[in-house]
C-alpha atoms as a PDB file:
ATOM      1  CA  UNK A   1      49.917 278.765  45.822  1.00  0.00           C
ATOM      2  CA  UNK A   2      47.934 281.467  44.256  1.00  0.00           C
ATOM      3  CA  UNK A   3      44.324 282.114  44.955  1.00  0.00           C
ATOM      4  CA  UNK A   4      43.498 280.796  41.432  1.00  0.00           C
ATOM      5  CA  UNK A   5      45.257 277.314  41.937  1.00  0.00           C
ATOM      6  CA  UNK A   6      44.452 276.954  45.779  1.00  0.00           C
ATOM      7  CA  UNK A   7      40.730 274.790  44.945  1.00  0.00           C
ATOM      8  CA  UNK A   8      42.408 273.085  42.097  1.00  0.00           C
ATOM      9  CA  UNK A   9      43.104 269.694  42.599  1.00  0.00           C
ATOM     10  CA  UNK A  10      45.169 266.566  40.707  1.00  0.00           C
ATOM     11  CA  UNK A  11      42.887 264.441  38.310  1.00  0.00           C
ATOM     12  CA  UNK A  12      44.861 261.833  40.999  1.00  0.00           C
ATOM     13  CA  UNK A  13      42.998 263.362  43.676  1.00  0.00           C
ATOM     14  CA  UNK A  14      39.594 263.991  42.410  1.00  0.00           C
ATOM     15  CA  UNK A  15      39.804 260.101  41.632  1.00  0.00           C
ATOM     16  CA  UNK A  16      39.952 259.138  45.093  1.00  0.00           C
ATOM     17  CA  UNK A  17      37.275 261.335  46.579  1.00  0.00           C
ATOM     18  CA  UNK A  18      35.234 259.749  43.940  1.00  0.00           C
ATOM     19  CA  UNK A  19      36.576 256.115  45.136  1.00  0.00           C
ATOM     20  CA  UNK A  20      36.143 257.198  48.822  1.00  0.00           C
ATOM     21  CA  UNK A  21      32.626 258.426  48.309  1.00  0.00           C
ATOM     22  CA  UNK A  22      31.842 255.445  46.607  1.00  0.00           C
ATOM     23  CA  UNK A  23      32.483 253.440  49.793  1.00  0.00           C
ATOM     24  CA  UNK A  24      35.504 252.040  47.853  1.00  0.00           C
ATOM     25  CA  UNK A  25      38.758 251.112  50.666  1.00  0.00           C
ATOM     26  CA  UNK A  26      42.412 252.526  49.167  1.00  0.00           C
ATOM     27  CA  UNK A  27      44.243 250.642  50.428  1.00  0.00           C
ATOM     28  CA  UNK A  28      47.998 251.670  50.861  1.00  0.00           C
ATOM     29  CA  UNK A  29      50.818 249.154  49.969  1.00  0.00           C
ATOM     30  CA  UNK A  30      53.929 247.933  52.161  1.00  0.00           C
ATOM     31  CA  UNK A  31      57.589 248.604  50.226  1.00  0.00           C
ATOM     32  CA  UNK A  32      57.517 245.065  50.375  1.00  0.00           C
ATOM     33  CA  UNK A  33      54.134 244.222  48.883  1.00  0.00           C
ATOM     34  CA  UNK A  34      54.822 246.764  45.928  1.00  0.00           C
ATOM     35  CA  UNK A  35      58.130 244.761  45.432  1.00  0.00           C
ATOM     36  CA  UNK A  36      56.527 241.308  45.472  1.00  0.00           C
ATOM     37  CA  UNK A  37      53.683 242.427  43.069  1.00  0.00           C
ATOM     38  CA  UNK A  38      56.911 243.116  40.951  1.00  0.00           C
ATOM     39  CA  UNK A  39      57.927 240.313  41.085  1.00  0.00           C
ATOM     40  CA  UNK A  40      55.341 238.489  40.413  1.00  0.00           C
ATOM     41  CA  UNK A  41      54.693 240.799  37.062  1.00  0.00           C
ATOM     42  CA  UNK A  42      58.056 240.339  35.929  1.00  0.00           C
ATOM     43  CA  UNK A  43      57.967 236.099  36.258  1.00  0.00           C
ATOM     44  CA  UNK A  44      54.374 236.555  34.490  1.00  0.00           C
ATOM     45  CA  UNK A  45      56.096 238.478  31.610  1.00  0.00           C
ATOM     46  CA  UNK A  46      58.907 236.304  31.368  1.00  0.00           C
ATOM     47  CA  UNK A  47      56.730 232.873  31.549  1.00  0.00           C
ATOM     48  CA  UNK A  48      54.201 234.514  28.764  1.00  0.00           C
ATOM     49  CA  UNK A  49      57.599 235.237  26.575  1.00  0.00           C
ATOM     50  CA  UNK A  50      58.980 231.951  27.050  1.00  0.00           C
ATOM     51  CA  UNK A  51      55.523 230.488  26.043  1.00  0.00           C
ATOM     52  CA  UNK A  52      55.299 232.759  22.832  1.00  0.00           C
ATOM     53  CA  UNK A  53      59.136 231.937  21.848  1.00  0.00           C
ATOM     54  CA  UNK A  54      58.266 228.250  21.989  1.00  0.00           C
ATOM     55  CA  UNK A  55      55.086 228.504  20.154  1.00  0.00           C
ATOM     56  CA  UNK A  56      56.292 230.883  17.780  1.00  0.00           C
ATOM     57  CA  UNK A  57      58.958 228.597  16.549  1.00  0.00           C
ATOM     58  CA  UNK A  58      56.155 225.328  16.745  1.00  0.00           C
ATOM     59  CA  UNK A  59      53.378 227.694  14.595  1.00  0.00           C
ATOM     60  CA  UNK A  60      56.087 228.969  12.240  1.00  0.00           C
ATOM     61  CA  UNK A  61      57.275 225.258  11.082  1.00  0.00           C
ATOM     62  CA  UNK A  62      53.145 224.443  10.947  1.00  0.00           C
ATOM     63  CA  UNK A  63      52.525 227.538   8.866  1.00  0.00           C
ATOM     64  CA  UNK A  64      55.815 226.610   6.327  1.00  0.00           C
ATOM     65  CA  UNK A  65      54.359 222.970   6.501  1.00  0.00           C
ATOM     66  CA  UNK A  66      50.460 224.257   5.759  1.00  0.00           C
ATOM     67  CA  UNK A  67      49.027 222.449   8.348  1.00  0.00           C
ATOM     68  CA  UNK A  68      46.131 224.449   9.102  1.00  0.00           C
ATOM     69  CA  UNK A  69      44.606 222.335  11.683  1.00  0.00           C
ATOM     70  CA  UNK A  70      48.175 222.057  13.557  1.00  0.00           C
ATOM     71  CA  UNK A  71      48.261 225.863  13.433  1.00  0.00           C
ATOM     72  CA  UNK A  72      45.127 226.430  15.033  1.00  0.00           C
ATOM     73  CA  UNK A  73      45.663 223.519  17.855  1.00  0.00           C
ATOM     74  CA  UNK A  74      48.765 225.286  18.407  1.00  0.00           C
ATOM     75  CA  UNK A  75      47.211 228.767  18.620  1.00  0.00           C
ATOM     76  CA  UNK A  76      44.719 227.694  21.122  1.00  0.00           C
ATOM     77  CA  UNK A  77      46.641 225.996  23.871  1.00  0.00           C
ATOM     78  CA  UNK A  78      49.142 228.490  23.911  1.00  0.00           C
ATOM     79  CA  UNK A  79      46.426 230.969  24.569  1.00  0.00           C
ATOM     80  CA  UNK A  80      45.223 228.498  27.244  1.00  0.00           C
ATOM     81  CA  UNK A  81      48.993 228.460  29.071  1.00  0.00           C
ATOM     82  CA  UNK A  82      48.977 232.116  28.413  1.00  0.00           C
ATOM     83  CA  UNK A  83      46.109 232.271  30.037  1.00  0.00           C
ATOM     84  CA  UNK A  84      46.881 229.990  32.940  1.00  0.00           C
ATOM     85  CA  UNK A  85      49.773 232.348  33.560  1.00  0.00           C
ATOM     86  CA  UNK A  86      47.808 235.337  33.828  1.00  0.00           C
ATOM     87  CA  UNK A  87      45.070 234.073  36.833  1.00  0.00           C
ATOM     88  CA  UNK A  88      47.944 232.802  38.228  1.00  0.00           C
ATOM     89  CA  UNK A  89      49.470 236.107  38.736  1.00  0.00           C
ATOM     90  CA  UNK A  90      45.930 237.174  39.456  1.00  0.00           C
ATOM     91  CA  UNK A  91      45.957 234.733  42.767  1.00  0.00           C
ATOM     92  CA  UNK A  92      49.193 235.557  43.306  1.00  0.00           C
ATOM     93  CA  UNK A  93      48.388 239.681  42.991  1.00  0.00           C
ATOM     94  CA  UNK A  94      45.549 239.343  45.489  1.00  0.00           C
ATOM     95  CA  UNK A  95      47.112 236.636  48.575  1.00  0.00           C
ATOM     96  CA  UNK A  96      50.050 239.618  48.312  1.00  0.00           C
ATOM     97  CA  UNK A  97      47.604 242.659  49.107  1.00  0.00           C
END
């Protein structure tokens, strides 16, 4: 290092002194943690697809049929599974770290 770049630091870094100094814990993840979290991601992306290809073929047939109201029923409980899905990988995220 150069004497210009020796007090320079990452953005990376400078974001956890800030953390730190904030009384904020890092905590550092197990291999096996960072896999499970994964994991867990990838079935929450693939349950949230399967939701939206089923939907998506239920709201295209209600749209072609202009049923309004059936479009709109539609729309909001797939946004409830969707959402369902998502604090479920939530509780799943935090029992893994």
């Amino acid at each position: 290092m150069t004497s210009t770049t020796k007090g320079l630091k990452s953005s990376f870094d400078l974001a956890m002194e800030r953390l730190a100094s904030k009384g904020d814990v890092i905590v550092q993840l197990s291999q096996e943690q960072k896999d499970a979290l994964a994991t867990v991601g990838a079935k929450s992306k693939a349950a949230i697809a399967e939701i939206e290809i089923m939907y998506g073929k239920k709201l295209a047939e209600a749209r072609r049929a202009g049923d309004k109201e059936k479009v709109a029923k539609l729309e909001e409980t797939m946004r409830e599974e969707i959402a369902r899905i998502r604090d479920r990988e939530t509780a799943e995220r935090q029992k893994i770290r």
